[in-house]
Protein backbone atom coordinates (compact mmCIF):
# COMPACT_ATOMS: atom_id res chain seq x y z
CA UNK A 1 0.00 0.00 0.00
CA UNK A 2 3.12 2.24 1.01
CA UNK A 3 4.18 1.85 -3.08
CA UNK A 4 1.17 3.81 -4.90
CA UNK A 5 1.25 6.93 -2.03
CA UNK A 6 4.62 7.37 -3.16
CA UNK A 7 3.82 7.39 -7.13
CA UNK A 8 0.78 10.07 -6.21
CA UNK A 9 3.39 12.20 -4.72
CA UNK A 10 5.76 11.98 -7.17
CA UNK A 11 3.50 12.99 -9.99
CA UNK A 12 2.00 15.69 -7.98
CA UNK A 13 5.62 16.57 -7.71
CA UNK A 14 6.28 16.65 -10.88
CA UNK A 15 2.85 19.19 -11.54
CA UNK A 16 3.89 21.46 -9.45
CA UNK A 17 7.53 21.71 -10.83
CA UNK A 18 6.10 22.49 -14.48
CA UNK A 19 3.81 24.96 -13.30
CA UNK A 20 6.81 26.55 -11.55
CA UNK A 21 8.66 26.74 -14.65
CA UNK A 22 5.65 28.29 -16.47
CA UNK A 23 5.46 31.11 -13.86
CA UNK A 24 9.22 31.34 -14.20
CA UNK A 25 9.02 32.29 -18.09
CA UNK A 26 6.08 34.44 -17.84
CA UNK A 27 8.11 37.26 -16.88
CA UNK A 28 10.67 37.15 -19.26
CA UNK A 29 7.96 37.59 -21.92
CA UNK A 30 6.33 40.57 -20.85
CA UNK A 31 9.89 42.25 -20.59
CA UNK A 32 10.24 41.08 -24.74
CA UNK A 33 7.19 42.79 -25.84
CA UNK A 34 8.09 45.81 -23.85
CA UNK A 35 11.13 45.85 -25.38
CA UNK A 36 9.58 45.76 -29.00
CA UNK A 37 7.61 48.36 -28.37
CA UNK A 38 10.14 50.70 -27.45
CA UNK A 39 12.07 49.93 -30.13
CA UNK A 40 9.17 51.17 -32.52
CA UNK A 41 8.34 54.38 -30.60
CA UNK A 42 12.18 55.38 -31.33
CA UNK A 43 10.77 56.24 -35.52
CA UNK A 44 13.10 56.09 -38.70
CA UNK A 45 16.47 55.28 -38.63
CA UNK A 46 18.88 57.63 -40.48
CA UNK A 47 19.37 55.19 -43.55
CA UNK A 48 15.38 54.61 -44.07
CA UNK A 49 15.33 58.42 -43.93
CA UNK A 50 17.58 59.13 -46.33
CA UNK A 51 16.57 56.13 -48.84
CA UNK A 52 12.45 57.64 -48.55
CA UNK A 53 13.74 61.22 -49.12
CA UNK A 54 15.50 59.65 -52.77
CA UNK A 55 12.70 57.65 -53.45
CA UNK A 56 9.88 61.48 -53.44
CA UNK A 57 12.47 63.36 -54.90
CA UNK A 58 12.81 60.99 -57.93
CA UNK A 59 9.26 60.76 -58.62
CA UNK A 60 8.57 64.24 -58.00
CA UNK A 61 11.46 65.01 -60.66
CA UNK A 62 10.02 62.69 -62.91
CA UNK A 63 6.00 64.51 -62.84
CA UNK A 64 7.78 67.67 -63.21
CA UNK A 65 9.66 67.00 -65.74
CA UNK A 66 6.48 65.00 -67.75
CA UNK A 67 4.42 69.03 -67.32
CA UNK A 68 7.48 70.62 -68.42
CA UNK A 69 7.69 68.99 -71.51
CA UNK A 70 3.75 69.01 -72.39
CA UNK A 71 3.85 72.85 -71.28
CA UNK A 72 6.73 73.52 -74.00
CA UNK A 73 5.13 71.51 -76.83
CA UNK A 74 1.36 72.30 -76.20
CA UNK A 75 2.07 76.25 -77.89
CA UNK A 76 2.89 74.16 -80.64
CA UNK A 77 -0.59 72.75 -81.93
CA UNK A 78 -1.57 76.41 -80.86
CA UNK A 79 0.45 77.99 -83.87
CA UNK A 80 0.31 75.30 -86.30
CA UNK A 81 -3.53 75.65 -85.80
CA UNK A 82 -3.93 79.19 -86.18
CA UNK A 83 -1.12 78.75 -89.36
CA UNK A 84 -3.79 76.37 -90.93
CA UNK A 85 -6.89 79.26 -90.17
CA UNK A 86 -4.81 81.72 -91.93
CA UNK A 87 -3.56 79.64 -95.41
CA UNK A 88 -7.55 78.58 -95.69
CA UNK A 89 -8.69 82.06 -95.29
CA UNK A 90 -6.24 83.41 -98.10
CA UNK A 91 -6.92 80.38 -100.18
CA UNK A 92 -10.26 81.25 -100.32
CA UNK A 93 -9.87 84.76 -100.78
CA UNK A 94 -8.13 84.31 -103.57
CA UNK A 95 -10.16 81.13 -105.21
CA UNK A 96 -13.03 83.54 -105.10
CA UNK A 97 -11.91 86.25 -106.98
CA UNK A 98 -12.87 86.54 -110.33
CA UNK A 99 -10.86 84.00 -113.72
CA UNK A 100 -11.98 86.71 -116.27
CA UNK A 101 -10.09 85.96 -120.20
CA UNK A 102 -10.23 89.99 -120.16
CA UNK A 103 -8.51 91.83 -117.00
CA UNK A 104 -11.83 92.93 -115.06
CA UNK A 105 -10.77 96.58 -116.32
CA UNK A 106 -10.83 96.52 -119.84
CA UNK A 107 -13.92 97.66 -121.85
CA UNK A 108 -14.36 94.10 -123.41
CA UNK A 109 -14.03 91.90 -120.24
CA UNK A 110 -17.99 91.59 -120.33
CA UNK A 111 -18.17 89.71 -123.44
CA UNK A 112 -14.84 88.17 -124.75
CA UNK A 113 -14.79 85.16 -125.60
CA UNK A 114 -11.33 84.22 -125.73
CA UNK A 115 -8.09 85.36 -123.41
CA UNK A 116 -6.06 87.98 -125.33
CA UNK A 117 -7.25 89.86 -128.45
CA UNK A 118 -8.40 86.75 -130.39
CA UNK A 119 -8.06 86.55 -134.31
CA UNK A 120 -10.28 88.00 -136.91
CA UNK A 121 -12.84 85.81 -138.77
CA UNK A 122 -11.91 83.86 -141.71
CA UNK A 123 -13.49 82.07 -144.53
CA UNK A 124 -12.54 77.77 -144.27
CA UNK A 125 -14.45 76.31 -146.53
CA UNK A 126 -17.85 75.68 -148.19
CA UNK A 127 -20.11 72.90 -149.64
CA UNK A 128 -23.48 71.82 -150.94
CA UNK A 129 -25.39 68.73 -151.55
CA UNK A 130 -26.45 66.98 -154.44
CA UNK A 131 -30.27 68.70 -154.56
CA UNK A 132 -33.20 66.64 -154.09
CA UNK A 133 -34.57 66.70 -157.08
CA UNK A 134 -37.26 63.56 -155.93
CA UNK A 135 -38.52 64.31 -153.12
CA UNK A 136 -36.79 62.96 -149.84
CA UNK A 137 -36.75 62.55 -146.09
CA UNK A 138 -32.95 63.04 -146.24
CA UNK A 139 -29.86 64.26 -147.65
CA UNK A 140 -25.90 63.53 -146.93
CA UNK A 141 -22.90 65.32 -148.40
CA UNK A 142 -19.00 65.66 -147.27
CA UNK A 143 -17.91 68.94 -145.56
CA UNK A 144 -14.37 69.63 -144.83
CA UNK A 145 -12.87 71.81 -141.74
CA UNK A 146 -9.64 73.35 -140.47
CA UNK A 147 -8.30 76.10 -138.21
CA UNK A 148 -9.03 77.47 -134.63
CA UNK A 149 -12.29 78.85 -133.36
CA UNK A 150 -14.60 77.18 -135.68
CA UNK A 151 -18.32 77.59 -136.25
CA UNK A 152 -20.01 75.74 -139.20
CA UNK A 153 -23.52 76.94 -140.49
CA UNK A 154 -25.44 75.27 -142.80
CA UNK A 155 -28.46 76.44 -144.51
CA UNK A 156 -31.26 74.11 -146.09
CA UNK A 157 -33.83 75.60 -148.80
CA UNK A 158 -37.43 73.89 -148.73
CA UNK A 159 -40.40 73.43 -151.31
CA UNK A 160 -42.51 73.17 -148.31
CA UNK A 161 -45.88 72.26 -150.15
CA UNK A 162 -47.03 70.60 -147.01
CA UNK A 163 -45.53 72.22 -144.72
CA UNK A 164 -42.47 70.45 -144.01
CA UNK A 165 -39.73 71.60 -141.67
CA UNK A 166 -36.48 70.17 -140.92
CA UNK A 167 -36.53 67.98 -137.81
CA UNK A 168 -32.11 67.71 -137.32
CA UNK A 169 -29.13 68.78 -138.89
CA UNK A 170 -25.60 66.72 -137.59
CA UNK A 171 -22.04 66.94 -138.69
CA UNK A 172 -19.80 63.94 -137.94
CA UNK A 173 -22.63 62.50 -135.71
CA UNK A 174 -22.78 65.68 -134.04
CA UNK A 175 -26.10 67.34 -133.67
CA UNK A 176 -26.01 71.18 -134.64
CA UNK A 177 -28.70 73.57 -133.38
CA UNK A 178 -31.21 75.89 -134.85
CA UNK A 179 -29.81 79.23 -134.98
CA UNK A 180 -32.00 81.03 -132.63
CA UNK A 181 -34.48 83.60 -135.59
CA UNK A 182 -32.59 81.45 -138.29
CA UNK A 183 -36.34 79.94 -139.83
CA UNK A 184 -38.44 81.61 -142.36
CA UNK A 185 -41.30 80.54 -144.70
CA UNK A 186 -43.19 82.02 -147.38
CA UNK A 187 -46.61 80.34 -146.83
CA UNK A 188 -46.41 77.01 -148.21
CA UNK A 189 -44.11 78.16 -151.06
CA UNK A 190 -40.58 77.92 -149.77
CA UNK A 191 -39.18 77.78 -146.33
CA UNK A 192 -35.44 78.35 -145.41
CA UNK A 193 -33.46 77.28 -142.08
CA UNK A 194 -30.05 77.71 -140.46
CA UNK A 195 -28.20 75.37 -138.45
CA UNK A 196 -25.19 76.02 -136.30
CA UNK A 197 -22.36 73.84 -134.90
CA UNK A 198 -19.38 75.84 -132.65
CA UNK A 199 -15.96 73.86 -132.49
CA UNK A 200 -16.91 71.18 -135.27
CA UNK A 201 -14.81 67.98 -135.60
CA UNK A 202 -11.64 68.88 -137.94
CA UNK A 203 -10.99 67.25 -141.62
CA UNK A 204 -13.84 65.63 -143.87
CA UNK A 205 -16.89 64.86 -142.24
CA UNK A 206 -20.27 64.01 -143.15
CA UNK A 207 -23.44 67.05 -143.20
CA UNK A 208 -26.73 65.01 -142.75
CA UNK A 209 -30.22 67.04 -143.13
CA UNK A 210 -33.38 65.30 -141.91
CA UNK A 211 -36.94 66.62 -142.34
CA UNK A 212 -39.14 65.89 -139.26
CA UNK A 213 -41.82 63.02 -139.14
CA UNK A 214 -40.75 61.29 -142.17
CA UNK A 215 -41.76 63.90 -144.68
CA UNK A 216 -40.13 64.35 -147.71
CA UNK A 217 -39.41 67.33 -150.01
CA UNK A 218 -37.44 68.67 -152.53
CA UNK A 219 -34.47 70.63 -151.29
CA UNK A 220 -31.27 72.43 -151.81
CA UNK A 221 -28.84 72.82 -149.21
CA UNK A 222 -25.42 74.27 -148.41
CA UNK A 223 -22.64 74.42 -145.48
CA UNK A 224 -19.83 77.07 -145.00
CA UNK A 225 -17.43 76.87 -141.78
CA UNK A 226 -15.37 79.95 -140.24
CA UNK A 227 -11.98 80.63 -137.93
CA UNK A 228 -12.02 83.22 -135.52
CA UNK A 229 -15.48 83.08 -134.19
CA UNK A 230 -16.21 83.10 -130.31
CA UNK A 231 -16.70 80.16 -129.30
CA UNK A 232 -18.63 81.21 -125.94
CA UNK A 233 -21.27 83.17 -127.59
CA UNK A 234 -20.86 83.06 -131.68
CA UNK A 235 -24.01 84.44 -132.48
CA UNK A 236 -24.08 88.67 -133.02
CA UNK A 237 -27.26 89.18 -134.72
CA UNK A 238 -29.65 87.39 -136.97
CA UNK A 239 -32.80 88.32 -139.18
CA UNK A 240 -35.05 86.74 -141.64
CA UNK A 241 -37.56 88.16 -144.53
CA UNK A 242 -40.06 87.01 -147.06
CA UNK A 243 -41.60 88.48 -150.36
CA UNK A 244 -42.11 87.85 -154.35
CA UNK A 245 -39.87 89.60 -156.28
CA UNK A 246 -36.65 89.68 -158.26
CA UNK A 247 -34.83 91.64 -155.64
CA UNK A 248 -34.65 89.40 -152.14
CA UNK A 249 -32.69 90.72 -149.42
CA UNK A 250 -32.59 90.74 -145.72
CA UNK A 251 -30.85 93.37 -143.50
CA UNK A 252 -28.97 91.53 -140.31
CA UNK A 253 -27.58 94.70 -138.13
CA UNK A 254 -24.22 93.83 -136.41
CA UNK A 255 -23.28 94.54 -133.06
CA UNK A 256 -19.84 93.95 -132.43
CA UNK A 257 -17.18 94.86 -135.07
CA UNK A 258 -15.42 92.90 -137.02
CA UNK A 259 -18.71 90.10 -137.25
CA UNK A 260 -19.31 88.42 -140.89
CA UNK A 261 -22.71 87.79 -141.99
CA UNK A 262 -23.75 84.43 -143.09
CA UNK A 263 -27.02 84.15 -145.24
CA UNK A 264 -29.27 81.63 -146.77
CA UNK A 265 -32.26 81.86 -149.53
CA UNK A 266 -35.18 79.98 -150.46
CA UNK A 267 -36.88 80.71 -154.33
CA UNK A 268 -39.72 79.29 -156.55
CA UNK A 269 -38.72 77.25 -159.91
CA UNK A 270 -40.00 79.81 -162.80
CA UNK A 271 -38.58 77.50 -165.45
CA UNK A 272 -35.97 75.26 -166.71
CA UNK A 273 -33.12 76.74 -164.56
CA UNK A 274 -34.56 79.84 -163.70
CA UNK A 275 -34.43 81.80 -162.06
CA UNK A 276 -31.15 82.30 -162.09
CA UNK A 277 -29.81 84.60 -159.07
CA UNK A 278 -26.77 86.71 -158.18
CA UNK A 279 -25.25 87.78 -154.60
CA UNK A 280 -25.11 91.73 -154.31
CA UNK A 281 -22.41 93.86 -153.91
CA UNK A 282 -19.82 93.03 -151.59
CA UNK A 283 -21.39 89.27 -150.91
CA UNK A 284 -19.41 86.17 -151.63
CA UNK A 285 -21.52 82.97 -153.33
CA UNK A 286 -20.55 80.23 -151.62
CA UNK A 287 -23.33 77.55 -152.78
CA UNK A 288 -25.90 77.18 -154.94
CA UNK A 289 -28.57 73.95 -155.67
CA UNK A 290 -31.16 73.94 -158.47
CA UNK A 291 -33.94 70.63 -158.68
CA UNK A 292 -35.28 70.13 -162.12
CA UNK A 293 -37.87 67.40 -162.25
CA UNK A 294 -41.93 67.19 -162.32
CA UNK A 295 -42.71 70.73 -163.38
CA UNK A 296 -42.53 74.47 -162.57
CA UNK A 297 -44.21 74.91 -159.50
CA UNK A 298 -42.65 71.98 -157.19
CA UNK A 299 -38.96 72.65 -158.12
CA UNK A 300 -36.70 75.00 -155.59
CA UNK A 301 -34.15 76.73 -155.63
CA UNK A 302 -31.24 77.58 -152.89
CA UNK A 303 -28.08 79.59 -152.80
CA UNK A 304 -25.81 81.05 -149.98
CA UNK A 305 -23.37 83.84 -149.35
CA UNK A 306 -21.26 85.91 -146.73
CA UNK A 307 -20.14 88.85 -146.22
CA UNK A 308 -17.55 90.60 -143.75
CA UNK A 309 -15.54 91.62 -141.60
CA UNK A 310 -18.12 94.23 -140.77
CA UNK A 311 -16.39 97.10 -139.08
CA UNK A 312 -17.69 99.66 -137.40
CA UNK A 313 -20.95 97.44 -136.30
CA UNK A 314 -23.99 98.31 -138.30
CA UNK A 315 -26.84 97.38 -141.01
CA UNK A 316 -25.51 94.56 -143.27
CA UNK A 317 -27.87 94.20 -146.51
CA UNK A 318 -27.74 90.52 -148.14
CA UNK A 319 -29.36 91.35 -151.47
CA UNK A 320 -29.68 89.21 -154.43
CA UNK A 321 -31.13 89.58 -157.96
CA UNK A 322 -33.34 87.36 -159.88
CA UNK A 323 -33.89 86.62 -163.23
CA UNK A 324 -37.60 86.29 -162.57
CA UNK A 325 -39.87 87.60 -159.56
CA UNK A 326 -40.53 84.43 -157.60
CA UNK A 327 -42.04 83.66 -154.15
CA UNK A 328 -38.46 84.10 -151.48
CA UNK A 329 -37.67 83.64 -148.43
CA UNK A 330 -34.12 85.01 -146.75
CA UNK A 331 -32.00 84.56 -143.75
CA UNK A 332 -29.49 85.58 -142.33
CA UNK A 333 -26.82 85.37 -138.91
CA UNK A 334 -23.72 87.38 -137.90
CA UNK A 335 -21.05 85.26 -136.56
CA UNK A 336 -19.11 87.71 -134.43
CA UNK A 337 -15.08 87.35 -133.57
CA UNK A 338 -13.75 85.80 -130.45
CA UNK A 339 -11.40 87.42 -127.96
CA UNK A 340 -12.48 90.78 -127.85
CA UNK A 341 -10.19 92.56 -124.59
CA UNK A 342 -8.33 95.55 -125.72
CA UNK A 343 -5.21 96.56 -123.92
CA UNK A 344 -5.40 94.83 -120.24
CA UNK A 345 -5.52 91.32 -121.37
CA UNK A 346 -5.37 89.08 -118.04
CA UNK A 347 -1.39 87.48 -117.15
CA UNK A 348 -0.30 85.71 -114.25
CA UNK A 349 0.96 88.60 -111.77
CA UNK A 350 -0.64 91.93 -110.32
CA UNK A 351 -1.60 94.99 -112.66
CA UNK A 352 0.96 97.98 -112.55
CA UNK A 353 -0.40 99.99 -109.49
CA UNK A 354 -2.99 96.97 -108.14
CA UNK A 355 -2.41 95.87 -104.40
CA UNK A 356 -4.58 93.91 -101.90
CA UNK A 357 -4.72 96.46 -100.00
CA UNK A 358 -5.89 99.58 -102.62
CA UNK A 359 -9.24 101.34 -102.39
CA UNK A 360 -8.96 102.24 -105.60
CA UNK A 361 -6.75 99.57 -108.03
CA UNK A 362 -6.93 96.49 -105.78
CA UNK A 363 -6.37 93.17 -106.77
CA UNK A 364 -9.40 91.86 -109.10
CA UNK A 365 -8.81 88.47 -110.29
CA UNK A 366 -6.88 84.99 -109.52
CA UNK A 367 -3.53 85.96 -111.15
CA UNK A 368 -2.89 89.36 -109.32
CA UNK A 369 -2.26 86.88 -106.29
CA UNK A 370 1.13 85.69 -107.78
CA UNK A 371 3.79 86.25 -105.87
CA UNK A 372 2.04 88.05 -102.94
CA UNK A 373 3.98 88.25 -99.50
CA UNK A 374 2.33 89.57 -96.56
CA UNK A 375 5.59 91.05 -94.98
CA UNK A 376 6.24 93.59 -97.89
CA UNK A 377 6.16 96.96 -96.36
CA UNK A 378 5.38 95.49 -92.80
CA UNK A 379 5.38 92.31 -90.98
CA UNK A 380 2.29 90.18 -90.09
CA UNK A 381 -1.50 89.65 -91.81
CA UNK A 382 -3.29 92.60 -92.11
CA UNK A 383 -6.89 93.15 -93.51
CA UNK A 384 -7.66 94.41 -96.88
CA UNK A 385 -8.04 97.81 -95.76
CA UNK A 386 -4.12 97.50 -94.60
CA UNK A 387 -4.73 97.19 -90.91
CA UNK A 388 -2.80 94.54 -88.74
CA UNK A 389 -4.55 91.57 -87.14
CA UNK A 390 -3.42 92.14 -83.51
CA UNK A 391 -1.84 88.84 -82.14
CA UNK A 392 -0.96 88.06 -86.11
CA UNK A 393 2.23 89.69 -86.11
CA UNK A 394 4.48 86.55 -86.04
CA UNK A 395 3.02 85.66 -89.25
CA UNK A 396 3.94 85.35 -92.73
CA UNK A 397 1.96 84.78 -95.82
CA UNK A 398 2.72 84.20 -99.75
CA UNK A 399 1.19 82.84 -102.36
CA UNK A 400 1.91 81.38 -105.86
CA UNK A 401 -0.64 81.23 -108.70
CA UNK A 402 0.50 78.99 -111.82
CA UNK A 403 -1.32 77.09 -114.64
CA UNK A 404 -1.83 73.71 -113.96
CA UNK A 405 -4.15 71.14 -116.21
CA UNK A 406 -7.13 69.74 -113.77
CA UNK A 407 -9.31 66.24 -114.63
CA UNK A 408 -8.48 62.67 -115.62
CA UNK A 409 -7.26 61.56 -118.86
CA UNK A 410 -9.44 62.51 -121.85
CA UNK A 411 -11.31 65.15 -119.57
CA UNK A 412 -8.36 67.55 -118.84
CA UNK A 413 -8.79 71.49 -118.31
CA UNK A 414 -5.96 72.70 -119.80
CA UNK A 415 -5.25 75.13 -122.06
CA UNK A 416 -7.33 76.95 -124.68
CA UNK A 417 -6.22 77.36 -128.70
CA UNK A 418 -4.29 79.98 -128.20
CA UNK A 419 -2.38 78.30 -125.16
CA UNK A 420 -3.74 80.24 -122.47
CA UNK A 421 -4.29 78.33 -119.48
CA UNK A 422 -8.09 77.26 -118.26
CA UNK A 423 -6.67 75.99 -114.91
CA UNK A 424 -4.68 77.62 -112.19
CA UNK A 425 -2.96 76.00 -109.45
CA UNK A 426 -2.93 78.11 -106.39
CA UNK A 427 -0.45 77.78 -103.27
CA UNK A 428 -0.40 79.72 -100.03
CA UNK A 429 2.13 79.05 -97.38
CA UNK A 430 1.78 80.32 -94.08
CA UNK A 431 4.92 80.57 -91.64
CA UNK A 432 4.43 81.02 -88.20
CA UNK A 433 6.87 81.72 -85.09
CA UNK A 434 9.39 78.43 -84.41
CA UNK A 435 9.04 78.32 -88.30
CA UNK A 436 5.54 76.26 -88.22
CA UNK A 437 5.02 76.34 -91.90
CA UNK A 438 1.52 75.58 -93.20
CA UNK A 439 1.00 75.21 -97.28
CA UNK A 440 -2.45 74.71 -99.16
CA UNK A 441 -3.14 74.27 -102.70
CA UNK A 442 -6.51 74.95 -104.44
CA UNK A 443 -7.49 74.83 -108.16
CA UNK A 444 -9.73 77.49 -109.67
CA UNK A 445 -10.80 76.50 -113.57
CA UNK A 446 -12.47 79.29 -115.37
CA UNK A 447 -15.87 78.70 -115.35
CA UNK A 448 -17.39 81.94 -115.54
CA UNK A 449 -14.99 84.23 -117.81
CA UNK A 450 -17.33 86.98 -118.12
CA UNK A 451 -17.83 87.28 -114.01
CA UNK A 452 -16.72 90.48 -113.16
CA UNK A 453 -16.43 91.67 -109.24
């Protein structure tokens, strides 16, 4: 019984000595955290002070330096921008000035048709078909042109019984048009029209004269082409007259000077050949058709003349004289000359005297622009009226005007018979402070020559 007491007290011995040597280390914790937290309270050492101060003053070097450079090159965009609002306000102002062939000054810049003084009018050639003695719906004969400036006219002489009237006129497949107070008849006698084609196709080409609605007729018929005539607006004047008599005529009063007069005529068969008919004084014949089949009264007979240049403008008389007195009918149309400017004709480069800024001789169409440069006399833009654009100062303008052709192949604006050029290139450069430079191009073609400012 003595052997277990002894085991109890040993193990209770042995409790008691580990609970001593918990209370023993107890202690010695408490006095480690207290330690710790000393330790923190003390803050930084030197060395983590130093290595944080580094650390802000790179990055704040490195954000300063990122808005230093966006500061320097955001004035930049500013200039370039306002470089850009100047060339397309210049480019404008000059794309909307008048493209006149005349300068805007001289007397004929209204009406020219043509850059420079143009040519005079010239005879090319004449022709006439095979008349209709058998009545027909149509007729074909060869025409041959040449030169510059051409206009062809052809004039068709009717036995219009039944009223017939000619419904289309082409050369080379080319349609021509009426020429506008170019139709007379006499009743149901004789009727006479003229046709017009400007710029027809060169060398040997086919006329072709069709009546309208499949009618047919007897006719006579004739074609004459001229150089020299305005190709814008050919027509000066035309007239027409009727009667019965020996003497027909027709009176076609010219405007401009230097126009020809183209006429046509229309007579009644009196006979076998007859009658016979002669231009008047100063007329040229240039064709003449008789039909001779079926009798007298449905035969016709057609001739054609011209006469010029017609200088100063006035009353042109196309007279002619019959063998017979016979039922007539006569007209006639003034082709007038192209060009037409006097002494300013329009050149690339200002006027003697003409500025942007003048009152009283500013500049007044495309070309004057050549060459302009905003700093001569004074530096910066200015306004028209010559006053500076405050902030503008550090600006520079010029600008270069130059033909240029304009349009795909087969379509190309170039330049006109004479070599004068129907499309201008225009440049303006812009140059602003840190030498920003800024250049625009624009075309102007010359679609309105007559468009005076």
């Amino acid at each position: 019984m003595s052997i277990p007491s002894l085991s109890l007290k040993s193990q209770v011995s042995s409790l008691k000595f580990k609970d001593a040597l918990s209370a023993s280390l107890k202690p010695n914790f408490r006095l480690q955290t207290s330690n710790l937290r000393l330790r923190k309270s003390k803050g930084l050492s030197l060395v983590e002070l130093v290595v944080f101060i580094v650390i802000v003053s790179t990055a704040v070097a490195g954000v300063l330096g990122v808005m230093d450079v966006t500061t320097r090159s955001s004035v930049d965009p500013m200039i370039h921008k306002q470089a850009l609002a100047i060339a397309e306000a210049v480019l404008e102002e000059v794309q909307l000035q008048p493209f006149t062939y005349c300068d805007p000054d001289d007397p004929g810049a209204a009406t020219a048709d043509l850059a420079g003084a143009g040519v005079p009018i010239a005879f090319d050639a004449a022709s006439s078909c095979t008349p209709v003695s058998t009545a027909a719906n149509s007729v074909t004969w060869s025409h041959t042109t040449s030169g510059a400036d051409r206009i062809l006219i052809v004039g068709v002489s009717i036995r219009n019984d039944l009223s017939q009237t000619v419904s289309g006129v082409t050369y080379a497949g080319t349609p021509l048009t009426p020429v506008p107070g170019g139709v007379q008849d006499n009743g149901t006698s004789v009727r006479v029209e003229l046709w017009r084609l400007v710029a027809p196709a060169l060398g040997a080409n086919n006329v072709v004269v069709t009546l309208s609605g499949g009618a047919t007729a007897k006719m006579a018929c004739g074609a004459v082409s001229l150089t020299g005539v305005g190709q814008a607006n050919p027509i000066d004047a035309t007239n027409s007259a009727i009667g019965t008599s020996s003497t027909p005529s027709v009176t076609v009063t010219t405007v401009a000077d230097n126009a020809w007069v183209v006429d046509a005529i229309a007579f009644r068969s009196t006979g076998n050949a007859l009658p016979t008919g002669t231009a008047g004084s100063g007329q040229t014949q240039r064709w003449s058709g008789y039909t001779e089949s079926g009798g007298i009264l449905v035969n016709i007979r057609g001739m054609g003349s011209t006469e010029g240049p017609k200088s100063p403008a006035g009353a042109v008389v196309m007279d002619w004289a019959l063998s017979a007195s016979a039922d007539w009918a006569a007209v006639g149309v003034a082709p007038k000359p192209g060009g037409g400017c006097g002494t300013l004709t329009e050149a690339i480069g200002p006027e003697a005297g003409e500025t942007r800024y003048s009152s009283t001789v500013p500049f007044d169409n495309v070309n004057d622009y050549h060459g302009f440069d905003s700093n001569t006399g004074a530096l910066g833009i200015r306004n028209i009226d010559n006053t500076p654009i405050v902030g503008l100062d550090g600006y520079r303008v010029t600008v270069s005007v130059a033909g240029q052709p304009l349009g795909p192949t087969g379509a190309i604006i170039g330049n006109d018979a004479f070599g004068n050029p129907q499309s201008l290139l225009v440049s303006v450069t812009v140059t602003g402070p840190g030498n920003t430079t800024v250049t625009l191009h624009g075309y102007r073609t010359r679609y309105a020559p007559n468009d005076l400012p």
